[in-house]
Protein backbone atom coordinates (compact mmCIF):
# COMPACT_ATOMS: atom_id res chain seq x y z
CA UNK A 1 -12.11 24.65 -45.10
CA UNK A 2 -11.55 25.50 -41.32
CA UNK A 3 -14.21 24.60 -39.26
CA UNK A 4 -15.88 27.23 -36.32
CA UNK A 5 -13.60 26.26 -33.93
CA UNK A 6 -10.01 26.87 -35.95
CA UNK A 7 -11.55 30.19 -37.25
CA UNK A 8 -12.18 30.77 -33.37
CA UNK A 9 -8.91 29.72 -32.04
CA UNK A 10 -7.61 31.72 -34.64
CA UNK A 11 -8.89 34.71 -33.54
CA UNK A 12 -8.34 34.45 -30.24
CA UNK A 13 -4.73 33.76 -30.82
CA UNK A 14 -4.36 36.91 -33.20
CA UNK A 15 -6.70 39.24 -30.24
CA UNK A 16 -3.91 38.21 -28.29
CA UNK A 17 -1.13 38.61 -29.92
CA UNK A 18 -1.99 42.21 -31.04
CA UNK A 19 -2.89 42.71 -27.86
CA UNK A 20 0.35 42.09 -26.56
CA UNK A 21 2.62 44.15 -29.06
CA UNK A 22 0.33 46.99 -28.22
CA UNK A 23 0.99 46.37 -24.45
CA UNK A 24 4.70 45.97 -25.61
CA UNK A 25 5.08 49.04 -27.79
CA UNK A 26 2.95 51.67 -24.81
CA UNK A 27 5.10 50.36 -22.35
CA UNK A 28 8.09 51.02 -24.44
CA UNK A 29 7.13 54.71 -25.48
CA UNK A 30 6.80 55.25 -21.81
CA UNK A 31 10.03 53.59 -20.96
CA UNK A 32 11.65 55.99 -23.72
CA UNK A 33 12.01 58.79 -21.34
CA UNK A 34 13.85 56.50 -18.17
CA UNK A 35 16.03 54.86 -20.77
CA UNK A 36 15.33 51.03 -20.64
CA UNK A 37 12.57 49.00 -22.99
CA UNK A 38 10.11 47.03 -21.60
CA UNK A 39 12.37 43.67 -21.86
CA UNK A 40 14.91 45.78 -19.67
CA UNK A 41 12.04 46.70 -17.37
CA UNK A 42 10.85 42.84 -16.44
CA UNK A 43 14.42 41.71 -16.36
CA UNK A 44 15.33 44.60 -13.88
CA UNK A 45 11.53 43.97 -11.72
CA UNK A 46 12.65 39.93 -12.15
CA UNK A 47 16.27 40.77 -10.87
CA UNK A 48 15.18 43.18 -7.59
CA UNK A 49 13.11 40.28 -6.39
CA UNK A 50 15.88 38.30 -5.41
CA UNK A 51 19.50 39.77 -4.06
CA UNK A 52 21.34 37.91 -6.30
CA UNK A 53 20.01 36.53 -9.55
CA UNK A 54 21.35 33.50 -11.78
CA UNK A 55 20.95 34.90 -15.39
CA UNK A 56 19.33 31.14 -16.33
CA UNK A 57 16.73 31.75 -13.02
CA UNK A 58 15.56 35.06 -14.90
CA UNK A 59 15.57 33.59 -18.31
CA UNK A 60 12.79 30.88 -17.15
CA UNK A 61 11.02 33.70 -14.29
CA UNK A 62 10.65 35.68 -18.04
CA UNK A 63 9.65 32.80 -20.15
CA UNK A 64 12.73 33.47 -22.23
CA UNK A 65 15.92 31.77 -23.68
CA UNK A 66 18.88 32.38 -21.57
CA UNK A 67 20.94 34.25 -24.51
CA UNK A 68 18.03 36.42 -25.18
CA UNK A 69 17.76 37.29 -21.36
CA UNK A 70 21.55 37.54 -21.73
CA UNK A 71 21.67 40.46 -24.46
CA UNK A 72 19.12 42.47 -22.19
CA UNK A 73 21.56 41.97 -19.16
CA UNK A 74 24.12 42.89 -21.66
CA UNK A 75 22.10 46.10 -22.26
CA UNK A 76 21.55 46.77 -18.68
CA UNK A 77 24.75 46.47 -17.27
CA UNK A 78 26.30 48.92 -19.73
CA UNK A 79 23.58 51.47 -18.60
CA UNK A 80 24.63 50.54 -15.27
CA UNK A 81 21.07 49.25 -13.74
CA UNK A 82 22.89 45.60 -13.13
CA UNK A 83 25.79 44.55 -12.22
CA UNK A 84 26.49 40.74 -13.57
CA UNK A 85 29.72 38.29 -11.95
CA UNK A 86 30.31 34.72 -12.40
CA UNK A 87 31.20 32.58 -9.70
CA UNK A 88 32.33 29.75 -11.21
CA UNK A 89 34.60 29.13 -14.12
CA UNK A 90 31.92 28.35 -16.62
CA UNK A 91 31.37 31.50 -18.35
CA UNK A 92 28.19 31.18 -18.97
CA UNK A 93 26.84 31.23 -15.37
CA UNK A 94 26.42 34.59 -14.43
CA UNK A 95 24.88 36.51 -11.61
CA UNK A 96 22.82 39.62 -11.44
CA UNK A 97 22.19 42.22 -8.89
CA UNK A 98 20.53 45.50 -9.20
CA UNK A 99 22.12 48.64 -8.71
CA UNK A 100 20.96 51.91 -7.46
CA UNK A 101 20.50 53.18 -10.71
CA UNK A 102 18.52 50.51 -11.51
CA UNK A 103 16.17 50.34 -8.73
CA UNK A 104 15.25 54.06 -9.56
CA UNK A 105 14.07 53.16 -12.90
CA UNK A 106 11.82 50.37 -11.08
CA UNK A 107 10.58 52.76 -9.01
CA UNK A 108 9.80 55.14 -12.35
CA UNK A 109 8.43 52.35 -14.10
CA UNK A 110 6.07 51.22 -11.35
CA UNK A 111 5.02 55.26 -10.93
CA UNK A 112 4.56 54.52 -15.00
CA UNK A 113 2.12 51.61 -13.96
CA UNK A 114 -0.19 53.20 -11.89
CA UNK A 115 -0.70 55.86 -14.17
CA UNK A 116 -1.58 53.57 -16.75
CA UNK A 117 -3.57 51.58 -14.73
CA UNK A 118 -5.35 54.58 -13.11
CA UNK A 119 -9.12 53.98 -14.03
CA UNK A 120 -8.75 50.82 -15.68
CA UNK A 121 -9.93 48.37 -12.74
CA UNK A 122 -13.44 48.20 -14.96
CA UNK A 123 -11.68 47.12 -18.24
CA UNK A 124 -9.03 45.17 -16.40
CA UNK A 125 -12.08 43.01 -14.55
CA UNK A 126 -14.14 42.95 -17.96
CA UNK A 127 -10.71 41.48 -19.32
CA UNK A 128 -10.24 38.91 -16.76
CA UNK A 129 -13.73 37.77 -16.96
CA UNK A 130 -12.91 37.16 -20.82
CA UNK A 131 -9.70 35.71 -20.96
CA UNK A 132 -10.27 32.47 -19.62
CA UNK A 133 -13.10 32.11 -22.09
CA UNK A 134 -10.64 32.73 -25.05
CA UNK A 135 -8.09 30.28 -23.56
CA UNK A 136 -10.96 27.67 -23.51
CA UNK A 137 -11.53 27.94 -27.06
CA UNK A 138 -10.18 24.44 -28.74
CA UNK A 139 -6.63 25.18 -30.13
CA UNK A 140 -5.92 28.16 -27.67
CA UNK A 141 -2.80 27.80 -25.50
């Protein structure tokens, strides 16, 4: 039988994960309209704050394997919001840099932010009050 604590760490884990494919799947009925996913949104916000990106750079800024960070660059570039070159002759080191394009769907994903976050600040402090009480709970990570 699991004692209070494992049926509390439990929970917490589960609030959060739900909580983050909901996060996941708003953000990605928003994106629908500009024509990237959410994944393509943090790569592209992760990319514009440096000139030149190294995909592996991204992949840890993300908290993400480098191939998975590699089929949303993959996805990007074809849409033409990145542009990726190597600059050495192992083909797996590859560079990023945003394009135009793509710095115009930043810019319509941040206006995409603010709307969603438009009258939030109440829940948003409520939720940081909470969180680090959930992360305390024995077995949270």
């Amino acid at each position: 039988m699991e004692s209070v604590h494992e049926q509390s760490a439990e929970f917490s884990h589960d609030l959060l994960a739900h909580a983050s494919r909901l996060l996941v799947q708003t953000w990605n009925q928003y994106l629908t309209g500009v024509g990237v996913t959410y994944a393509g949104y943090l790569a592209l916000s992760a990319a514009a704050e440096r000139p030149i990106a190294h995909q592996a750079a991204l992949a840890e800024a993300l908290h993400v394997r480098t191939p998975t960070i590699g089929y949303t660059l993959d996805r990007l570039e074809h849409q033409g919001h990145v542009r990726t070159f190597r600059r050495s002759a192992d083909m797996r080191y590859r560079m990023v840099r945003v394009t135009t394009r793509g710095h115009e769907i930043l810019r319509k994903g941040q206006e995409i932010e603010r709307s969603l976050l438009a009258g939030a600040e109440g829940l948003r402090a409520q939720l940081l009050q909470l969180l680090p009480q959930l992360l305390q709970q024995p077995g949270a990570a």
